[in-house]
Protein backbone atom coordinates (compact mmCIF):
# COMPACT_ATOMS: atom_id res chain seq x y z
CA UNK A 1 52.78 75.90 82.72
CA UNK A 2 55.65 76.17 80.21
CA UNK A 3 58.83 77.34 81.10
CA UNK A 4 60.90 79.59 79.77
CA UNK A 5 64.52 80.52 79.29
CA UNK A 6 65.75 77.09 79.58
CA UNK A 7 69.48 75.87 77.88
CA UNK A 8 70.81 72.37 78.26
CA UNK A 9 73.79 73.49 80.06
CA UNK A 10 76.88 71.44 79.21
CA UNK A 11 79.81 70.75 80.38
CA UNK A 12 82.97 72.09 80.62
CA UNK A 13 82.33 75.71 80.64
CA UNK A 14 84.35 77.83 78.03
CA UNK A 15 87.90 79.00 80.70
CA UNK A 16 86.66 82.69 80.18
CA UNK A 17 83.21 81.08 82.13
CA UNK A 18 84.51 79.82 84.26
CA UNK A 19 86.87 83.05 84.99
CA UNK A 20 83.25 85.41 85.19
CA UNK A 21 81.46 82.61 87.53
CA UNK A 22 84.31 82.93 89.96
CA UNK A 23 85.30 86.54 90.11
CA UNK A 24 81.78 87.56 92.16
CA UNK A 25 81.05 86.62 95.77
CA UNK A 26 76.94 87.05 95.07
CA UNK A 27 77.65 84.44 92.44
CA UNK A 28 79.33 81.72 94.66
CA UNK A 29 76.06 82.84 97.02
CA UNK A 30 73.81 82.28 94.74
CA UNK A 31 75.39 78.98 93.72
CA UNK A 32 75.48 77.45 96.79
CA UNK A 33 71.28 78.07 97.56
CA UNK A 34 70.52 76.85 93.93
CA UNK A 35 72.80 73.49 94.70
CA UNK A 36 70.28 72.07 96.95
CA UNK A 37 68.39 71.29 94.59
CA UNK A 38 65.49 73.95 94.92
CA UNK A 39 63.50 76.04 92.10
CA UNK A 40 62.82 79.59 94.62
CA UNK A 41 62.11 82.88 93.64
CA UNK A 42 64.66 85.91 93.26
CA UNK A 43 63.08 87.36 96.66
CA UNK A 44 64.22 84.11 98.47
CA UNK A 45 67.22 83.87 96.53
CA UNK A 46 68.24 87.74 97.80
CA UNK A 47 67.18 86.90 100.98
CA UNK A 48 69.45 83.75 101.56
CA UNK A 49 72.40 85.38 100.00
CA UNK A 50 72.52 88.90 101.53
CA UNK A 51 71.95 90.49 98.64
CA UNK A 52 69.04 93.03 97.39
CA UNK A 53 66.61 91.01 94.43
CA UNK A 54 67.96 93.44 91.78
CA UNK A 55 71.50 92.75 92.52
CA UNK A 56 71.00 88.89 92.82
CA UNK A 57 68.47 89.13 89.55
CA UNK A 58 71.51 90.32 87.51
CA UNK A 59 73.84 87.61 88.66
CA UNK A 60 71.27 85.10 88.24
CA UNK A 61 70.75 86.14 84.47
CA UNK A 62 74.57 85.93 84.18
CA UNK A 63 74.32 81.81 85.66
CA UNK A 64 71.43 81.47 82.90
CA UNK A 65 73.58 82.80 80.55
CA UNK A 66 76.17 79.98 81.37
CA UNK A 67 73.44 77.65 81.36
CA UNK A 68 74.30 76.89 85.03
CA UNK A 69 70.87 78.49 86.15
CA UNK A 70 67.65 78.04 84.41
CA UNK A 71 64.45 80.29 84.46
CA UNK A 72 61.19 79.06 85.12
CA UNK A 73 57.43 80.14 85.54
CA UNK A 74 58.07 84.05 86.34
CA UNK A 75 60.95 85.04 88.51
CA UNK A 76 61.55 81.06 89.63
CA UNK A 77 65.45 79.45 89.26
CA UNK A 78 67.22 76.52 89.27
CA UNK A 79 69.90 74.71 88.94
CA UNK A 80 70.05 73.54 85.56
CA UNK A 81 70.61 69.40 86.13
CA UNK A 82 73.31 69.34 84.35
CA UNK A 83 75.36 71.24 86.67
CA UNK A 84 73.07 70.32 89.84
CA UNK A 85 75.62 68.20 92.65
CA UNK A 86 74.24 64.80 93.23
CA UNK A 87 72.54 64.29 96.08
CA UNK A 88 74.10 65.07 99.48
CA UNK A 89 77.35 66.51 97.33
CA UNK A 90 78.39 70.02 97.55
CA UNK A 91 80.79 69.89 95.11
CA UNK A 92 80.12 71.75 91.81
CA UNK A 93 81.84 70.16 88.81
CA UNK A 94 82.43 73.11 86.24
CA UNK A 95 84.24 70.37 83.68
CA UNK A 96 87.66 72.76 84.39
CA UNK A 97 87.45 72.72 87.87
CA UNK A 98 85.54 71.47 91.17
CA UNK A 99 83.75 73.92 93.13
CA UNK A 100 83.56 72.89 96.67
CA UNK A 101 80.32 74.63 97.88
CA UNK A 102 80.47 74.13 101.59
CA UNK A 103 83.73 75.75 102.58
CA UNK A 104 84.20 79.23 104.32
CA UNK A 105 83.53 82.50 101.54
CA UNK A 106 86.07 84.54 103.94
């Protein structure tokens, strides 16, 4: 199977990215599933986060956008590796700034 919708994501994101990526809770959400390294489907994704699979859909095209997220088969995302922690990290490097993934959202 091919996949689609796939940039390179690089690194640092542009400031104004960086500024869109953290002004939306579902976004940090999402971010935090997709860190653990698994490809799952915007059902699962909208289930984890709290969020309906519309809403979370739109955010995720926004991370694909960044090249943070990547598309693949039909409704599948990732991490792109780029931007994917190393293993047992939850600390997102954005190039600008860290994202610590495991602390409190409230």
């Amino acid at each position: 199977m091919s996949t689609t919708n796939t940039p390179t994501g690089t690194l640092p994101l542009s400031l104004r990215q960086v500024s869109k990526l953290l002004s939306d809770e579902t976004r940090w959400r999402l971010l935090r599933e997709m860190s653990k390294g698994e490809m799952l489907p915007t059902a699962d994704l909208a289930k984890r986060t709290g969020t309906t699979p519309d809403s979370a859909y739109k955010h995720l095209v926004v991370l694909t956008r960044m090249g943070i997220a990547v598309q693949r088969y039909r409704g599948f995302f990732a991490m792109t590796p780029a931007f994917l922690p190393a293993a047992g990290s939850t600390t997102l490097n954005l190039g600008h700034c860290l994202l610590q993934l495991d602390t409190p959202l409230e």
